[in-house]
C-alpha atoms as a PDB file:
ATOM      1  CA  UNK A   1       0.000   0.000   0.000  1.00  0.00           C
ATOM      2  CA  UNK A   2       1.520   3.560  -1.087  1.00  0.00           C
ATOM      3  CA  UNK A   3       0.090   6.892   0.442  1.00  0.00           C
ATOM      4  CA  UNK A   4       0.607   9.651  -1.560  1.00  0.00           C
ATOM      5  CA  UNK A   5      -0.590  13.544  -0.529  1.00  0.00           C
ATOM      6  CA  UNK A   6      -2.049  14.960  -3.744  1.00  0.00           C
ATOM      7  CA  UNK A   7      -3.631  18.558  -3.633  1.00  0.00           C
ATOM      8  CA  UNK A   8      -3.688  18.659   0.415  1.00  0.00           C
ATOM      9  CA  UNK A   9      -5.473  15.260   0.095  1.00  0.00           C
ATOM     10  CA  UNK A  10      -3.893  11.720   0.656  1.00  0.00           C
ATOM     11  CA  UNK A  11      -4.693   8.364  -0.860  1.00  0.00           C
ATOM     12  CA  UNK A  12      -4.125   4.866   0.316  1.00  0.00           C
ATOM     13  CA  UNK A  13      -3.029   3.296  -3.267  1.00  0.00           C
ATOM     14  CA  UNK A  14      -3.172  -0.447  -3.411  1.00  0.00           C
ATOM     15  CA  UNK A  15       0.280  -1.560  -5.627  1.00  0.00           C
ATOM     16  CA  UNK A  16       2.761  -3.651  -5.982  1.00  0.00           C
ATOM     17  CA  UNK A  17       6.033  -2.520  -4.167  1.00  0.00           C
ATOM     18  CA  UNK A  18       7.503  -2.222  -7.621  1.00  0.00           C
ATOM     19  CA  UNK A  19       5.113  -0.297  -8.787  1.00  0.00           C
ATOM     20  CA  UNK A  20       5.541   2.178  -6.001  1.00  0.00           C
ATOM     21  CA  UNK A  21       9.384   4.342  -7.856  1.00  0.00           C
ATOM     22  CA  UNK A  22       7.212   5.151 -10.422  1.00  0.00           C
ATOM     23  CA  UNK A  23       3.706   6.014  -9.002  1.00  0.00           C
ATOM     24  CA  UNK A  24       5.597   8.626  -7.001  1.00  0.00           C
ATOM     25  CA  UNK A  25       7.490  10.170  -9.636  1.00  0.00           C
ATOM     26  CA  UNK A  26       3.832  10.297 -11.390  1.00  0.00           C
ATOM     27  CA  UNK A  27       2.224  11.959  -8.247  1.00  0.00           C
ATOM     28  CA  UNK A  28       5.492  14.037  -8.250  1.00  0.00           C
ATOM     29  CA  UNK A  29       4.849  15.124 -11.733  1.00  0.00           C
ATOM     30  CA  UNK A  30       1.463  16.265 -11.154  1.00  0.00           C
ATOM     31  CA  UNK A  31       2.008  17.802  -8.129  1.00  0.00           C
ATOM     32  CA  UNK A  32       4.634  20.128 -10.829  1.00  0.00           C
ATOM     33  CA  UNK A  33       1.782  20.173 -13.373  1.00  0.00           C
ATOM     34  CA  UNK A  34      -0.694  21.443 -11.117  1.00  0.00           C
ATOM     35  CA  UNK A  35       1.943  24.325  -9.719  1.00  0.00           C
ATOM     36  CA  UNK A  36       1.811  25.421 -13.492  1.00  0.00           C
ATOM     37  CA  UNK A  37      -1.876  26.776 -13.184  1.00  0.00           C
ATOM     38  CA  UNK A  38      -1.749  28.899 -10.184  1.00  0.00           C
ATOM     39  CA  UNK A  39      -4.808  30.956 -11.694  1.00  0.00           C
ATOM     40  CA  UNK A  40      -6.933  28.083 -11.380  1.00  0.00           C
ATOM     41  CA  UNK A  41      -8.023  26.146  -8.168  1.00  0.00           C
ATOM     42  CA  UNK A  42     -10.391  23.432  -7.102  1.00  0.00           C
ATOM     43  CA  UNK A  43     -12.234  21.177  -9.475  1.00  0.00           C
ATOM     44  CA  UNK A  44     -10.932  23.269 -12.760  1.00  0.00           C
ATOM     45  CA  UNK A  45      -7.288  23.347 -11.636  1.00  0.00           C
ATOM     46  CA  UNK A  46      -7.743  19.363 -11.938  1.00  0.00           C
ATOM     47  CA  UNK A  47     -10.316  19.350 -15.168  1.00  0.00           C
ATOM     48  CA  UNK A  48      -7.881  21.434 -17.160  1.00  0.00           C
ATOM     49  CA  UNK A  49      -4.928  19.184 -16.296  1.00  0.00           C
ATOM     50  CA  UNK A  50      -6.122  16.148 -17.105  1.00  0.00           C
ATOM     51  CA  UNK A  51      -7.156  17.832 -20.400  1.00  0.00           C
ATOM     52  CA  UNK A  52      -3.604  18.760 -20.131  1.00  0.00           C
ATOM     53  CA  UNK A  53      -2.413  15.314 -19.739  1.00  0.00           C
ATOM     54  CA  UNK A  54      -4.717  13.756 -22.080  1.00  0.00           C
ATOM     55  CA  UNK A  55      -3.921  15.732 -24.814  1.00  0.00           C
ATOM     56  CA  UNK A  56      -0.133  14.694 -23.903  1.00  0.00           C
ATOM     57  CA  UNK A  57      -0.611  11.406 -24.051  1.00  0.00           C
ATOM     58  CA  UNK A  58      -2.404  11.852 -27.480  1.00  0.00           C
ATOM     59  CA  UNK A  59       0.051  13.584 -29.412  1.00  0.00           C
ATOM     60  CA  UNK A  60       2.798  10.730 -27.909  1.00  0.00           C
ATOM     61  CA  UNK A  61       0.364   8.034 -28.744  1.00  0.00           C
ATOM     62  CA  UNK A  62       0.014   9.343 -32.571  1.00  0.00           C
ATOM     63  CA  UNK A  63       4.001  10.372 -32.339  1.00  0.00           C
ATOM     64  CA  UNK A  64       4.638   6.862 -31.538  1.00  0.00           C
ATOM     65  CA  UNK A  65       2.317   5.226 -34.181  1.00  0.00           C
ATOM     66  CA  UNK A  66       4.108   7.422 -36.744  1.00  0.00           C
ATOM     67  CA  UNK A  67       7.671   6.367 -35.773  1.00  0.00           C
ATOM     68  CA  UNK A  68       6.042   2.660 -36.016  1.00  0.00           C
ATOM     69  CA  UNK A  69       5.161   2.695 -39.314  1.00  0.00           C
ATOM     70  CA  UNK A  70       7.926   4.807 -40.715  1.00  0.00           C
ATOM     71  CA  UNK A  71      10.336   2.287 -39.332  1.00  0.00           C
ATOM     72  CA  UNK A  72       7.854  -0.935 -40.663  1.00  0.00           C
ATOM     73  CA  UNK A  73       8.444   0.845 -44.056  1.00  0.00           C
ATOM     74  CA  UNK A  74      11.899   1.213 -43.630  1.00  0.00           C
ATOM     75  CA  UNK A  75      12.215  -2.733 -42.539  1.00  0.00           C
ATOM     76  CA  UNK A  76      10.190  -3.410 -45.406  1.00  0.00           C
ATOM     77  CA  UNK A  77      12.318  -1.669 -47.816  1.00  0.00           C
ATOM     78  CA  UNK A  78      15.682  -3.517 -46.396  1.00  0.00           C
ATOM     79  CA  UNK A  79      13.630  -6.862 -46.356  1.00  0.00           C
ATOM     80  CA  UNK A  80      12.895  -5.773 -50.431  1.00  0.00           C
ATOM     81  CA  UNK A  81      16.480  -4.824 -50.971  1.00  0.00           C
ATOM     82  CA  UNK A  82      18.086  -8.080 -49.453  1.00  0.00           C
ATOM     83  CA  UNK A  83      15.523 -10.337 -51.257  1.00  0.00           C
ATOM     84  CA  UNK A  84      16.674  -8.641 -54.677  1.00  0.00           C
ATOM     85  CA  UNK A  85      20.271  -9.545 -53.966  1.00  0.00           C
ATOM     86  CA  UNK A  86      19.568 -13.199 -53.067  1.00  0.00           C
ATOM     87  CA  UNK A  87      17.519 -13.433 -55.838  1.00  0.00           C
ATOM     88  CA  UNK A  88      18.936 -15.927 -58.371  1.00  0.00           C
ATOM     89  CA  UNK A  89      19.970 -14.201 -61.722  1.00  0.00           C
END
């Protein structure tokens, strides 16, 4: 069990023990994040940064699905290129 203090409020968070490094470092984070928005407070102080965080995670998730298939083409090209030269002439 992991307490963390998030916002003046704590939480008992069931997890593994090694789960516990990075579940601080992630409380940690948006304990930073939330210091970013000192105009806002409360509820909307929390709304905006998970809109915040969302949107993050979005632009990784299609950042990382481009990388994917640039390097699939790229494999696919070498794969091509290889087959060529074994091919028998």
């Amino acid at each position: 069990m992991l307490t963390l203090t998030l916002m003046n409020h704590n939480f008992e968070i069931p997890c593994e023990e090694s789960d516990q490094e990075q579940l601080i470092e992630a409380a940690t984070l948006l304990e930073d994040k939330l210091d970013q928005l000192p105009a806002l407070k409360g509820e909307g102080k929390v709304l905006m940064m998970a809109l915040n965080l969302c949107y993050d995670y979005l632009q990784l998730k299609n950042d990382t699905l481009q990388y994917t298939d640039q390097v699939e083409k790229q494999i696919e090209t070498v794969i091509t290129h290889v087959s060529q030269s074994n091919a028998p002439d």
